[in-house]
Protein backbone atom coordinates (compact mmCIF):
# COMPACT_ATOMS: atom_id res chain seq x y z
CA UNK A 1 18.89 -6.59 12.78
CA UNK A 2 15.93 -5.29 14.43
CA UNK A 3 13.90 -9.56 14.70
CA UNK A 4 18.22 -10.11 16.75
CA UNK A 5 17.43 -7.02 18.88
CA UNK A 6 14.39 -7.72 20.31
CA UNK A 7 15.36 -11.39 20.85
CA UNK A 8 12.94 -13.02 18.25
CA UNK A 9 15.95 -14.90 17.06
CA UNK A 10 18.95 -16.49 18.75
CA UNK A 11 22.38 -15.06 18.81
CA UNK A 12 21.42 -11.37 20.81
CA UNK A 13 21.50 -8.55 19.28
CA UNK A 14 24.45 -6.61 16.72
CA UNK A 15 25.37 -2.96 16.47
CA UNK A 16 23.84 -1.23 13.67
CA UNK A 17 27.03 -0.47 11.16
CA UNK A 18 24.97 1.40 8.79
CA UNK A 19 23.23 0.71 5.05
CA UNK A 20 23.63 3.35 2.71
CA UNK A 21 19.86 2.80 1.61
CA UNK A 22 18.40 2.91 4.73
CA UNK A 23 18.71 5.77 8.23
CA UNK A 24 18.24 4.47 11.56
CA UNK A 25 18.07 7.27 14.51
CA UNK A 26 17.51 7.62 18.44
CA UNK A 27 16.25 10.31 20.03
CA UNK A 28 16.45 11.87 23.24
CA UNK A 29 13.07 13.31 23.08
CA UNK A 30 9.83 12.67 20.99
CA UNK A 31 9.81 16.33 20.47
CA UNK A 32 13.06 15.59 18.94
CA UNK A 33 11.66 12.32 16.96
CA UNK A 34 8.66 14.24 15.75
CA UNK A 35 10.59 17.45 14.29
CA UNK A 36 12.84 14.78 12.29
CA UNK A 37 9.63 13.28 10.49
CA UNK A 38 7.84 16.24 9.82
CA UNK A 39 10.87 17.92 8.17
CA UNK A 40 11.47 14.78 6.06
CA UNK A 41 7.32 14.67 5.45
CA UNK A 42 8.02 18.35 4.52
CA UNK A 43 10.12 16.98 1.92
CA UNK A 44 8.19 14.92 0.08
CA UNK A 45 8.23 12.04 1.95
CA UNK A 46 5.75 10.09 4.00
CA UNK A 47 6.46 9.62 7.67
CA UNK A 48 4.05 8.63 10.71
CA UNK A 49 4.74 8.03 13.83
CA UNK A 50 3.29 4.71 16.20
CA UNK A 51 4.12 3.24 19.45
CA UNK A 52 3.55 0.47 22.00
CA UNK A 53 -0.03 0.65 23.12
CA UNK A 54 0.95 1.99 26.53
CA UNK A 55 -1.25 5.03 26.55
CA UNK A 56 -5.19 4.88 26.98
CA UNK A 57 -7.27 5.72 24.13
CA UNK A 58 -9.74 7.88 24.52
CA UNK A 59 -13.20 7.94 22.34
CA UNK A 60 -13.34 10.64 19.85
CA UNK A 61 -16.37 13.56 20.59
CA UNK A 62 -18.05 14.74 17.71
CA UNK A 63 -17.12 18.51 16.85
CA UNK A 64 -13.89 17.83 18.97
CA UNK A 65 -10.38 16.95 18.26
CA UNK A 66 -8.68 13.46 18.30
CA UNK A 67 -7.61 13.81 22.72
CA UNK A 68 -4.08 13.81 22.66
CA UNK A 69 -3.92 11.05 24.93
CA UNK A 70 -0.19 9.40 23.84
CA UNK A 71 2.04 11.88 26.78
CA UNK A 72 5.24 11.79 27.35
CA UNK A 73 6.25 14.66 29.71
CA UNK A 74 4.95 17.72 28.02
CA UNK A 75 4.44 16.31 24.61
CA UNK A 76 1.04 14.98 24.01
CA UNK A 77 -0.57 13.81 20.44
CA UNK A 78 -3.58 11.68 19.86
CA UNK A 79 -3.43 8.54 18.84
CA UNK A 80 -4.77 7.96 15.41
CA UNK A 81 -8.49 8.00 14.87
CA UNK A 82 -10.48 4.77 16.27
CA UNK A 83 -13.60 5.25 13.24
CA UNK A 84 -13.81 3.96 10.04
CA UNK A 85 -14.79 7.62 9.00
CA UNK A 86 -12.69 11.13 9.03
CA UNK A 87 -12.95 12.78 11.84
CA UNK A 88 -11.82 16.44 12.73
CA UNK A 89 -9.30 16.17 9.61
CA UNK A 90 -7.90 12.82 10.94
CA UNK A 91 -8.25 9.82 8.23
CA UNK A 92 -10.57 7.08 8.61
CA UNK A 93 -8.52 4.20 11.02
CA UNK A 94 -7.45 2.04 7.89
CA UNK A 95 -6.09 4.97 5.75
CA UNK A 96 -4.15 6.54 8.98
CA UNK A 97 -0.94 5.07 7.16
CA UNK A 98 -1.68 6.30 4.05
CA UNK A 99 -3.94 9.37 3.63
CA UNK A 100 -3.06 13.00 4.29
CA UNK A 101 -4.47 13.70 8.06
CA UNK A 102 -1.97 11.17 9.61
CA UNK A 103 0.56 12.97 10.42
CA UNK A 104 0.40 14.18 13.91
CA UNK A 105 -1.20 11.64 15.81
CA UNK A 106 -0.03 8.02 16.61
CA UNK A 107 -0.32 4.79 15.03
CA UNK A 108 -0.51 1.31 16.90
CA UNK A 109 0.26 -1.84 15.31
CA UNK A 110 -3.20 -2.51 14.34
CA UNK A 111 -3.44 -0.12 12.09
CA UNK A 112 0.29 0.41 10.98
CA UNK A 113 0.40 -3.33 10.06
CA UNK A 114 0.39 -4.18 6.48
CA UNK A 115 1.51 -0.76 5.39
CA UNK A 116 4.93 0.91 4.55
CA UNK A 117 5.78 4.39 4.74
CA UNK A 118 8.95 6.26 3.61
CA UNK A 119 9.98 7.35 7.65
CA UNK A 120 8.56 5.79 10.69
CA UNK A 121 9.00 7.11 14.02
CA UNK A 122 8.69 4.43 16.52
CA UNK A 123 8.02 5.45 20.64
CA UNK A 124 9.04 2.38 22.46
CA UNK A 125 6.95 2.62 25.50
CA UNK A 126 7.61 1.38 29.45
CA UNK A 127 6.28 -2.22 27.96
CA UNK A 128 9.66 -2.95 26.36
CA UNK A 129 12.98 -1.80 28.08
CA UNK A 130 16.35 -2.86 28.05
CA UNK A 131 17.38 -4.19 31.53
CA UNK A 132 20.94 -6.01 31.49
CA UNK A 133 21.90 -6.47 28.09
CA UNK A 134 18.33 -7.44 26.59
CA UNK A 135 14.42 -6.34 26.16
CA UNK A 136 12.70 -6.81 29.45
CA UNK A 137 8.43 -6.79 28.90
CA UNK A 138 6.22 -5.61 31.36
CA UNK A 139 2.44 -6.35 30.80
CA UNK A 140 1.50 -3.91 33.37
CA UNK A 141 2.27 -1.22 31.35
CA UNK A 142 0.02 -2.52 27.96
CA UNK A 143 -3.05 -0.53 27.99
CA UNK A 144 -4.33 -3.16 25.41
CA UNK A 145 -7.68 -4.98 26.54
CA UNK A 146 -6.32 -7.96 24.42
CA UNK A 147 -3.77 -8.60 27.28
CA UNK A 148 -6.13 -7.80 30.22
CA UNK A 149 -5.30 -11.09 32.18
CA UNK A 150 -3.31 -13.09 30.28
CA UNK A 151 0.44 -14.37 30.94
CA UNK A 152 3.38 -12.24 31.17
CA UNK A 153 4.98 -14.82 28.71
CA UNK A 154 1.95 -14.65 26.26
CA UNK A 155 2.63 -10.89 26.43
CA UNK A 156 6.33 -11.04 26.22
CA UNK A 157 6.30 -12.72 22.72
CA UNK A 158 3.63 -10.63 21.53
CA UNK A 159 5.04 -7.39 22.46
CA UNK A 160 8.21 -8.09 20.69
CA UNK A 161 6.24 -8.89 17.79
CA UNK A 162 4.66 -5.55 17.71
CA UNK A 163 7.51 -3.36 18.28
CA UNK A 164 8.91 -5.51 15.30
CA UNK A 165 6.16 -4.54 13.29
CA UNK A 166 6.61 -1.09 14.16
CA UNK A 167 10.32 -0.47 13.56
CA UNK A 168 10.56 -2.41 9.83
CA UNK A 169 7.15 -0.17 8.53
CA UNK A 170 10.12 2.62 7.34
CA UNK A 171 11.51 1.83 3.81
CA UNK A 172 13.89 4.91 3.95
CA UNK A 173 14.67 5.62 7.65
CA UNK A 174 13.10 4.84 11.34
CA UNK A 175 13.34 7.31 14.31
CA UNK A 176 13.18 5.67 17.47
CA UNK A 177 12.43 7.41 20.84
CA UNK A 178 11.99 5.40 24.15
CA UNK A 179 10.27 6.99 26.81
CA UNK A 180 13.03 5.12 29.40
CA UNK A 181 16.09 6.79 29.98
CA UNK A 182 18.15 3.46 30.51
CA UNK A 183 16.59 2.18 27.64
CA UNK A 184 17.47 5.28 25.37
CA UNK A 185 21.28 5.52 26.55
């Protein structure tokens, strides 16, 4: 489903009709997104949330809090922690997905690759909207100094990629939140 949504395979995309082992969501707000994952994490569960890398990324200060630098009107968390070392209560980088600390900030795909976690939250940033019945990319809006002047078709494959990464890390349910209204409705 989600590889026939983004157009990674041929055929366009399908309705989702539902799986009795799995709960997929949209949002209308991240505030919305985020008090869905922190009542299931509440529960028992593991949940984190990630997003397109759309957002700069500030460097963490020593004796200072992870900058909330991920904002979407008034909502504002930081993305996770850049070090290989705790900082302020937030996990080393590689344990974001998995240690106690996560929860709260925001994941990219580098370091919510390779891991699963019961509920994933997934903000779909301006990179990735849907324009006219499919995902339109927009490089422009990639804060990620891998894609600092390369092709909009280099970035339109990889981008895809990464949101499809980020929406199949949730082996019970993903929350999804777009920060474009066309794209949301």
């Amino acid at each position: 489903w989600v590889v026939r949504l983004l157009g990674l395979v041929d055929g366009g995309p399908v309705d989702w009709t539902g799986d009795e082992n799995y709960e997929v969501r949209i949002t209308d707000s991240p505030w919305e997104m985020e008090e869905i994952l922190a009542t299931r994490d509440a529960e028992g569960y593991g949940a984190r949330m990630s997003a397109g890398f759309c957002w700069p990324w500030s460097d963490a200060q020593r004796g200072e809090p992870l900058a909330p630098d991920v904002r979407i009107g008034e909502w504002a968390r930081p993305w996770n922690n850049k070090e290989e070392r705790r900082h302020e209560g937030a996990p080393a980088r590689s344990l974001w997905a998995t240690e106690d600390g996560g929860f709260g900030q925001v994941g990219c795909v580098y370091t919510a690759q390779g891991f699963e976690y019961d509920w994933s939250g997934v903000i779909l940033g301006p990179d990735l909207v849907w324009r006219g019945g499919r995902f339109v990319s927009d490089v422009r809006a990639s804060k990620d100094p891998a894609f600092r002047g390369r092709s909009a078709a280099d970035f339109d494959t990889f981008v895809r990629n990464v949101y499809k990464v980020l929406l199949t890390r949730g082996m019970v349910g993903t929350v999804i939140y777009s920060t474009d209204p066309e794209t949301r409705e």
